[in-house]
Protein backbone atom coordinates (compact mmCIF):
# COMPACT_ATOMS: atom_id res chain seq x y z
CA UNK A 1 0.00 0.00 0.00
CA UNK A 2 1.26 3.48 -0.65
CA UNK A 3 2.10 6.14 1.62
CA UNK A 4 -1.04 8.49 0.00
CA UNK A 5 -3.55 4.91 0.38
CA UNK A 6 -2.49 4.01 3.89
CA UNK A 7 -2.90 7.72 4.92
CA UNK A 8 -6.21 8.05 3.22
CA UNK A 9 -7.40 4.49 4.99
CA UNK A 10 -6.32 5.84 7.85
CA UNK A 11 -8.22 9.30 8.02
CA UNK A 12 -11.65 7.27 6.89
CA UNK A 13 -11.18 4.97 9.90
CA UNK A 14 -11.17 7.55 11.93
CA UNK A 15 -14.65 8.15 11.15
CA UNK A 16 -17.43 7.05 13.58
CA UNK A 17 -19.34 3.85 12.96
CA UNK A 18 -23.28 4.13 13.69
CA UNK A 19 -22.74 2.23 16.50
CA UNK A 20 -18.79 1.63 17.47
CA UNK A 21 -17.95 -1.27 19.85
CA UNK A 22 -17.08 1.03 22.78
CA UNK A 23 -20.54 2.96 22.61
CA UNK A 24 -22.01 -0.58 22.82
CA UNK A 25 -19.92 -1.55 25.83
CA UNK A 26 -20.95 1.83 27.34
CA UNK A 27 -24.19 1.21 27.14
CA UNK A 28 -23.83 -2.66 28.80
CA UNK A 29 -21.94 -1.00 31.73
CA UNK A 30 -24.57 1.21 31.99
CA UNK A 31 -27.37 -1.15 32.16
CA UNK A 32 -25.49 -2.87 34.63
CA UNK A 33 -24.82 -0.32 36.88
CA UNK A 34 -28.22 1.20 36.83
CA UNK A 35 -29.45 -2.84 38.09
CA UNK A 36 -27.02 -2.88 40.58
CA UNK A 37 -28.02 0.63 42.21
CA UNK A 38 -31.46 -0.42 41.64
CA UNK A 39 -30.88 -3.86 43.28
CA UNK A 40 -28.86 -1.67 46.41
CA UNK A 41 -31.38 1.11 46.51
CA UNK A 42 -34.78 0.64 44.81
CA UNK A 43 -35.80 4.60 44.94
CA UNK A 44 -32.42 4.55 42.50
CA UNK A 45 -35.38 4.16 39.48
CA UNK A 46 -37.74 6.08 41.28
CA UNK A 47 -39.26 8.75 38.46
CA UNK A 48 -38.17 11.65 40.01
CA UNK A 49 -34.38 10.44 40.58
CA UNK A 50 -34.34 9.49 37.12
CA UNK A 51 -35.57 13.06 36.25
CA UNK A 52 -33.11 14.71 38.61
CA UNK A 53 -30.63 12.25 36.43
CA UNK A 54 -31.42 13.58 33.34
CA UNK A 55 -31.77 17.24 34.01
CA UNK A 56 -28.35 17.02 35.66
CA UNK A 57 -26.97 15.14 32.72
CA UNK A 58 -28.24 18.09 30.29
CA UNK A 59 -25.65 20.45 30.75
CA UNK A 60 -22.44 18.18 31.09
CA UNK A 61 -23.67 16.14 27.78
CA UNK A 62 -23.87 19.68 25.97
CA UNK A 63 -20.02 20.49 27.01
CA UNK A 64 -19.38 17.10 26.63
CA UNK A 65 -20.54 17.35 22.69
CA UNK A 66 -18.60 20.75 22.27
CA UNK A 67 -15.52 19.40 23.97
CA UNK A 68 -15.38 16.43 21.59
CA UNK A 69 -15.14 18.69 18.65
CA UNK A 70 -12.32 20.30 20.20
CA UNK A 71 -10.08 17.09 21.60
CA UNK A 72 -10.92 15.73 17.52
CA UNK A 73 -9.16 18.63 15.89
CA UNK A 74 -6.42 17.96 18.13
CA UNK A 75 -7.26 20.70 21.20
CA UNK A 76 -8.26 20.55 24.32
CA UNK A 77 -10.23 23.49 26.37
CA UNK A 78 -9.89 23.79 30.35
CA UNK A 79 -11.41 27.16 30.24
CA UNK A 80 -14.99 26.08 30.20
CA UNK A 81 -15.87 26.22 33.96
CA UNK A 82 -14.98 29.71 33.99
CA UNK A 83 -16.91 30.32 30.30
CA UNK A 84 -19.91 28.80 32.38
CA UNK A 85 -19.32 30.97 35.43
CA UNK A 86 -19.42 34.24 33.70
CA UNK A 87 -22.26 33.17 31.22
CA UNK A 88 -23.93 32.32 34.31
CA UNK A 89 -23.38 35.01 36.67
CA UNK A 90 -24.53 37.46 33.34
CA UNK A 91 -27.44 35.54 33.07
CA UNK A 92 -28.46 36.18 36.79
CA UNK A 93 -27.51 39.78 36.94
CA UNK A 94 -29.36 40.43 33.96
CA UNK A 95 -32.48 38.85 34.84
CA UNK A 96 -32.38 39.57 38.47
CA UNK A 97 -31.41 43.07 38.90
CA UNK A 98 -31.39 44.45 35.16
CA UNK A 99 -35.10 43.45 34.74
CA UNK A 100 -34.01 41.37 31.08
CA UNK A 101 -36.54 38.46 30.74
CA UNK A 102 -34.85 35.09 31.17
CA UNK A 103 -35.00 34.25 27.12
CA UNK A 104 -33.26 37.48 26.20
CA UNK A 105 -30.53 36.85 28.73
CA UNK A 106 -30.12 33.27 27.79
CA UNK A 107 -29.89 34.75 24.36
CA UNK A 108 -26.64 36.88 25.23
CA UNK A 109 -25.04 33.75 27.51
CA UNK A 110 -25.00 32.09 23.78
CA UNK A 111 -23.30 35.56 22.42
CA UNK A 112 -21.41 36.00 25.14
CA UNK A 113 -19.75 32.32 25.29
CA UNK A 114 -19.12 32.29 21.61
CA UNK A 115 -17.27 35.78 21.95
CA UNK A 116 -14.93 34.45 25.14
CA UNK A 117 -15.02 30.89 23.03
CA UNK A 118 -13.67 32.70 20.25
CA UNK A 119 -11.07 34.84 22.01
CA UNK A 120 -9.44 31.15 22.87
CA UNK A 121 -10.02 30.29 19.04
CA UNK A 122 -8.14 33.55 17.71
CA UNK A 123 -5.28 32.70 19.98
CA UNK A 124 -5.11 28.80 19.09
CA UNK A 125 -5.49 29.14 15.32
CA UNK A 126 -4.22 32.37 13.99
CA UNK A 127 -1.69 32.75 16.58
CA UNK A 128 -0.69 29.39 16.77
CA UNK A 129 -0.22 29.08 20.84
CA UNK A 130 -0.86 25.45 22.05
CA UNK A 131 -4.71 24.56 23.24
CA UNK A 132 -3.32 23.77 26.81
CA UNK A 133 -1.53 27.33 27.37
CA UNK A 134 -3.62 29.40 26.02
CA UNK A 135 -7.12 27.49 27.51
CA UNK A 136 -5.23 28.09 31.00
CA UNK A 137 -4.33 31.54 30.69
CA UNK A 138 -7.84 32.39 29.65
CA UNK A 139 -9.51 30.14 32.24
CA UNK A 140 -7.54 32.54 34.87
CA UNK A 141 -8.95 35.44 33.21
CA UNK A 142 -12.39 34.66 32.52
CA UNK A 143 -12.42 33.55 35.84
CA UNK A 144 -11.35 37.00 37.36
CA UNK A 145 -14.29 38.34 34.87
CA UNK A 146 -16.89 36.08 36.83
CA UNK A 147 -15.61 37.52 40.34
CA UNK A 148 -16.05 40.71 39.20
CA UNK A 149 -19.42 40.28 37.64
CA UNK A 150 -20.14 38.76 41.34
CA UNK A 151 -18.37 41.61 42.96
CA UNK A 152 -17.82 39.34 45.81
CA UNK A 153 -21.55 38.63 46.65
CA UNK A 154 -24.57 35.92 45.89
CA UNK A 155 -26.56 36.82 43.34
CA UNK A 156 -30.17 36.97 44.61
CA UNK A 157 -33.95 36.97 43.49
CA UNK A 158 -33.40 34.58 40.09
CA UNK A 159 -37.01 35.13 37.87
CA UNK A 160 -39.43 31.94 38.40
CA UNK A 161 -39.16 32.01 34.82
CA UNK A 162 -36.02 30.26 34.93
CA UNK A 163 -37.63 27.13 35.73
CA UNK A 164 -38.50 26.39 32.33
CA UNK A 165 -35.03 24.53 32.16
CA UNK A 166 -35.17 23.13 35.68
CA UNK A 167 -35.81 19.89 37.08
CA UNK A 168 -39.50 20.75 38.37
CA UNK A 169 -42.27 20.17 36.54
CA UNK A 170 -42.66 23.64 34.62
CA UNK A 171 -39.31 22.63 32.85
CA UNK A 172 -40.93 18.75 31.39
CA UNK A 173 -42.47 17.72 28.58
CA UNK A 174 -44.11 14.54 29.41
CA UNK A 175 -42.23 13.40 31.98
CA UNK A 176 -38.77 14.70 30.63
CA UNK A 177 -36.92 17.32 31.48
CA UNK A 178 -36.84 19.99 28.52
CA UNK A 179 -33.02 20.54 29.39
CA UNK A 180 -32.44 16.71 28.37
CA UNK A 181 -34.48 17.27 25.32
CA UNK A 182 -32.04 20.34 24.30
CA UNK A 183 -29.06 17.86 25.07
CA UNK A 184 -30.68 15.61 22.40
CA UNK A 185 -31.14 17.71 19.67
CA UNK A 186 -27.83 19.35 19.95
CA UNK A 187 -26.47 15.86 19.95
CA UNK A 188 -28.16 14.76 16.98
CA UNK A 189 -27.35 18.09 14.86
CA UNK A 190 -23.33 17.72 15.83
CA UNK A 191 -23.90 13.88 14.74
CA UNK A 192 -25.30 14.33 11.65
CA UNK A 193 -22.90 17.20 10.53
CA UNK A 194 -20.10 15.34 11.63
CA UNK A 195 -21.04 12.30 9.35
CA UNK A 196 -22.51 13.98 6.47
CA UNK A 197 -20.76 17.54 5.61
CA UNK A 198 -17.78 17.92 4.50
CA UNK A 199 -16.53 20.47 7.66
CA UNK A 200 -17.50 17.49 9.96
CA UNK A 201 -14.70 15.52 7.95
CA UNK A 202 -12.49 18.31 7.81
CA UNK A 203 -12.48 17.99 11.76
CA UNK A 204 -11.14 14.35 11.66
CA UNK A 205 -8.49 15.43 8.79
CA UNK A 206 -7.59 18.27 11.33
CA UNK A 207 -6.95 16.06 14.07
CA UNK A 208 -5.38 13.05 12.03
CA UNK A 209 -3.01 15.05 10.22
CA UNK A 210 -3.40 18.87 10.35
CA UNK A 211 -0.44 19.10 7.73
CA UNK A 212 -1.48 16.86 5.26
CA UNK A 213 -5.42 18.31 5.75
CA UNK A 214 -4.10 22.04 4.67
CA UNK A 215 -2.22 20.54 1.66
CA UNK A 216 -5.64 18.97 0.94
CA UNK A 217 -7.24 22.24 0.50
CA UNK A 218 -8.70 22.49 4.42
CA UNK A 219 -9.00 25.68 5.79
CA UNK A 220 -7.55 24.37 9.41
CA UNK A 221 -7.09 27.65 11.22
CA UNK A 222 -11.05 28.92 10.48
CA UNK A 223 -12.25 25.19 11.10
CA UNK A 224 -10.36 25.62 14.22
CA UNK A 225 -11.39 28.65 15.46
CA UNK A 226 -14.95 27.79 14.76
CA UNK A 227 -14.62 25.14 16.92
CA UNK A 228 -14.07 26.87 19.79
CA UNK A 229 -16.90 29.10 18.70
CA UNK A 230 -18.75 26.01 19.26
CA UNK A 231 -17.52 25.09 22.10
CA UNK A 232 -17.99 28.42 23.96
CA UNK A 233 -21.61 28.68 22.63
CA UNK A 234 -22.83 25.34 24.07
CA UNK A 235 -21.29 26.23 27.45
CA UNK A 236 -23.78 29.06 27.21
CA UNK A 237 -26.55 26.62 27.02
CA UNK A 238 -24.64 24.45 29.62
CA UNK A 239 -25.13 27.84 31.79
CA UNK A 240 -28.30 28.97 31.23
CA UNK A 241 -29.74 25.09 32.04
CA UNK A 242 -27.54 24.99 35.43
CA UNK A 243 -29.51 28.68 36.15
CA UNK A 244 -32.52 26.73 35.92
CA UNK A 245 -31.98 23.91 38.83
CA UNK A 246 -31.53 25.15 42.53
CA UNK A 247 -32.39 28.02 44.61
CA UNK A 248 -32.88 31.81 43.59
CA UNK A 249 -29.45 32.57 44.14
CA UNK A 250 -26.18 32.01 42.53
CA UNK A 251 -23.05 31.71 44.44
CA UNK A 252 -19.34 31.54 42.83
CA UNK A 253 -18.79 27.90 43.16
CA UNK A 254 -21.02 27.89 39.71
CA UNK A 255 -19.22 25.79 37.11
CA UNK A 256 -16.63 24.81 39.67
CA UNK A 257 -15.13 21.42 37.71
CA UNK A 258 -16.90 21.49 34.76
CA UNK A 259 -14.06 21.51 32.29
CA UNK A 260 -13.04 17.85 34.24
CA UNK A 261 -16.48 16.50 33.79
CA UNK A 262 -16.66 17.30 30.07
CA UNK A 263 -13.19 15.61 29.41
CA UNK A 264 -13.72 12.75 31.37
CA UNK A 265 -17.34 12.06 29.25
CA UNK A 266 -15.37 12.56 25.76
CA UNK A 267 -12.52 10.56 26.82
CA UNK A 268 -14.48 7.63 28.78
CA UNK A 269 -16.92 8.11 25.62
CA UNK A 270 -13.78 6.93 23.15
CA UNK A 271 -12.60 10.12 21.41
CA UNK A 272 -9.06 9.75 21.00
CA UNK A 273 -7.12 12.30 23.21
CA UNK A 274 -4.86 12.32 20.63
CA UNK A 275 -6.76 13.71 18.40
CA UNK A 276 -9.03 12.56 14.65
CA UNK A 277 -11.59 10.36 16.02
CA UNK A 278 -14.12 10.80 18.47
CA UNK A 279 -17.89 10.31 18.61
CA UNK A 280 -20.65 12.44 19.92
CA UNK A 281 -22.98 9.66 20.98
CA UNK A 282 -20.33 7.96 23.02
CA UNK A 283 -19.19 11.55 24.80
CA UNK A 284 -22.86 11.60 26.20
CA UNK A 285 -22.68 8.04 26.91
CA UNK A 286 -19.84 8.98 28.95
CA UNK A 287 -21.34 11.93 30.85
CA UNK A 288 -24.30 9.38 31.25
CA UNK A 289 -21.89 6.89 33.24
CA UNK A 290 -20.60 9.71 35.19
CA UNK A 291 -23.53 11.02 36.14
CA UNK A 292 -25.07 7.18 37.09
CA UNK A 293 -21.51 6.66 39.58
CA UNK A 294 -22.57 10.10 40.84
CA UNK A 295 -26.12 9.53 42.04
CA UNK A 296 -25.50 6.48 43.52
CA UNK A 297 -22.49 7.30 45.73
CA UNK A 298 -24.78 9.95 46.60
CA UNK A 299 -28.07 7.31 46.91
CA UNK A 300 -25.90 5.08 48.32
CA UNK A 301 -24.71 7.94 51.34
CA UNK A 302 -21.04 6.65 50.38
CA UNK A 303 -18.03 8.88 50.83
CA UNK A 304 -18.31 11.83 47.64
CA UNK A 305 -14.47 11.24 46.96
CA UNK A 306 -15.29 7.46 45.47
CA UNK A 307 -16.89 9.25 42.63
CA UNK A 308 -13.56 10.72 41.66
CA UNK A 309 -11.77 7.38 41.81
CA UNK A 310 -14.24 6.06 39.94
CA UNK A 311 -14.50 8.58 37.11
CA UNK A 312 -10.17 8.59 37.71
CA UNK A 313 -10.25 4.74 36.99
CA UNK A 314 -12.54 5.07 34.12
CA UNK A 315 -10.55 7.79 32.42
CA UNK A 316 -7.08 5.44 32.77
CA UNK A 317 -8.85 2.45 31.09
CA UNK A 318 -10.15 4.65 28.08
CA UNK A 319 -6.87 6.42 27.70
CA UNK A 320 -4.76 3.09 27.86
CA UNK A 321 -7.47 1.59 25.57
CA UNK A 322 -6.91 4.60 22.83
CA UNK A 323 -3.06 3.88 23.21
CA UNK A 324 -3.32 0.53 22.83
CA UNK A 325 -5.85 0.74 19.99
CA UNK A 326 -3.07 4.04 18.10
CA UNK A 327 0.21 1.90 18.46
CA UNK A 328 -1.81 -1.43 16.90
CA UNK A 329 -3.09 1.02 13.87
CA UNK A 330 0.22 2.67 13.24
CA UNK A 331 1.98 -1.19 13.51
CA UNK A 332 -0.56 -2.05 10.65
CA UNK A 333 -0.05 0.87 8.61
């Protein structure tokens, strides 16, 4: 095989099966775990816990979908906890003490992430500073934005309005949460262009081989930067659903870990840290299984911290998986 044919077989592997073997073990494990929790604690499948489950899955399965885009060109984006704390401390001074109505201020958290989402593009593509530095330099400053926007104190008397995208049941639509229903149809559209446009492929190319991808013709710095463009507009959705659960007031822990959550779904959910393959539908699957060890170490009134090991643990079989899985490729190649 030639060096142009193995490189060409190499970038259409890369993209997603319907259904890849690791979504399908996913989706076994979490079957099983949602029996076992059920077996331990019977409320576990209680209707409102699985709600609760749901709504809380809503936002992490949104950043979870942007932040696969971003690790499959190559990147990687820390900054989104402190993207979600500004967009979220905007939304609740706007609606609390600037009178906005909670649509028009969910409208600007989309602006406003996709400006502070682009400011990390800019910097990435067109002046070529690695993902990691610049996503932590700007995570430090958008984080100093969101004190200020606090100014130090809880933001208090959130509009009921709010709890269109809550938990409750103003924010359901026959028994599901609305915010869950958002989740799906943002997964769906980032499936479907990444499997049938051309700029979904380019984002594979990017992350396979951003080299050979630009000698192709692929415009990687704009299909860059719009990924972060992306990525900074769903964490404005990611905010204005976590605005929606919880009391009328809004402290500064908001977002506090995010950016850990949404890697750990896309990496436990098989998209290659190394970048040029990934999936969508197994990123959610991933923030799915987080989200199920969550609940039931809290169900369960076991020690918080065991959720971290267990999310830890997951994330060092997935990552020693896609190592494994790269060095067999490249021996075959």
């Amino acid at each position: 095989m030639t060096r142009a044919g193995s490189s060409a077989g190499k970038r259409a592997s890369a993209l997603p099966q319907l259904i890849s073997g690791q979504e399908i073990i996913l989706v076994v494990i979490i079957v099983a775990l949602w029996l076992l929790l059920a077996l331990a604690n019977p409320s576990f499948l209680d209707p409102f816990s699985i709600q609760s489950m749901l709504w809380r899955l809503a936002p992490t399965g949104i950043m979870a979908i942007g932040m696969t885009l971003v690790i499959i060109t190559g990147g990687i984006d820390i900054s989104v906890a402190a993207i979600l704390m500004v967009c979220a401390a905007s939304i609740a001074r706007l609606t609390a003490e600037a009178g906005w109505g909670f649509w028009p201020a969910v409208g600007f958290s989309l602006v406003l992430g996709a400006v502070l989402g682009g400011v990390n593009g800019l910097l990435i593509s067109y002046g070529r500073v690695p993902a990691m530095l610049v996503t932590f330099g700007t995570a430090n400053l958008f984080k100093f934005v969101g004190y200020r926007i606090f100014d130090s104190n809880i933001i208090t008397g959130l509009p009921p309005s709010r709890s269109i995208l809550g938990p409750g049941a103003e924010g359901q639509v026959f028994g599901i949460p609305i915010a869950f229903l958002i989740m799906v149809v943002v997964l769906c559209c980032a499936w479907y262009y990444l499997r049938h446009f051309p700029g979904g492929r380019h984002f594979y190319a990017i992350g396979d081989d951003s080299r050979a991808a630009t000698l192709a013709g692929v415009n990687t710095r704009w299909r860059v930067f719009i990924v972060y463009v992306v990525m900074g507009t769903l964490v404005g959705l990611a905010a204005a659903i976590t605005i929606g659960g919880g009391t009328a007031n809004l402290d500064q822990t908001v977002g506090k870990g995010q950016e850990l959550l949404a890697i750990a779904a896309a990496v436990i959910g098989g998209t290659s840290i190394l970048g040029g393959r990934g999936s969508v539908l197994g990123s959610v699957l991933g923030a799915l299984l987080v989200q199920t060890v969550a609940s039931g170490v809290t169900q369960l009134r076991l020690p918080s911290q065991l959720s971290d090991l267990f999310v830890g643990v997951f994330i060092i079989i997935a990552v020693g998986a896609d190592i494994i899985r790269q060095r067999r490729r490249e021996a075959r190649l």
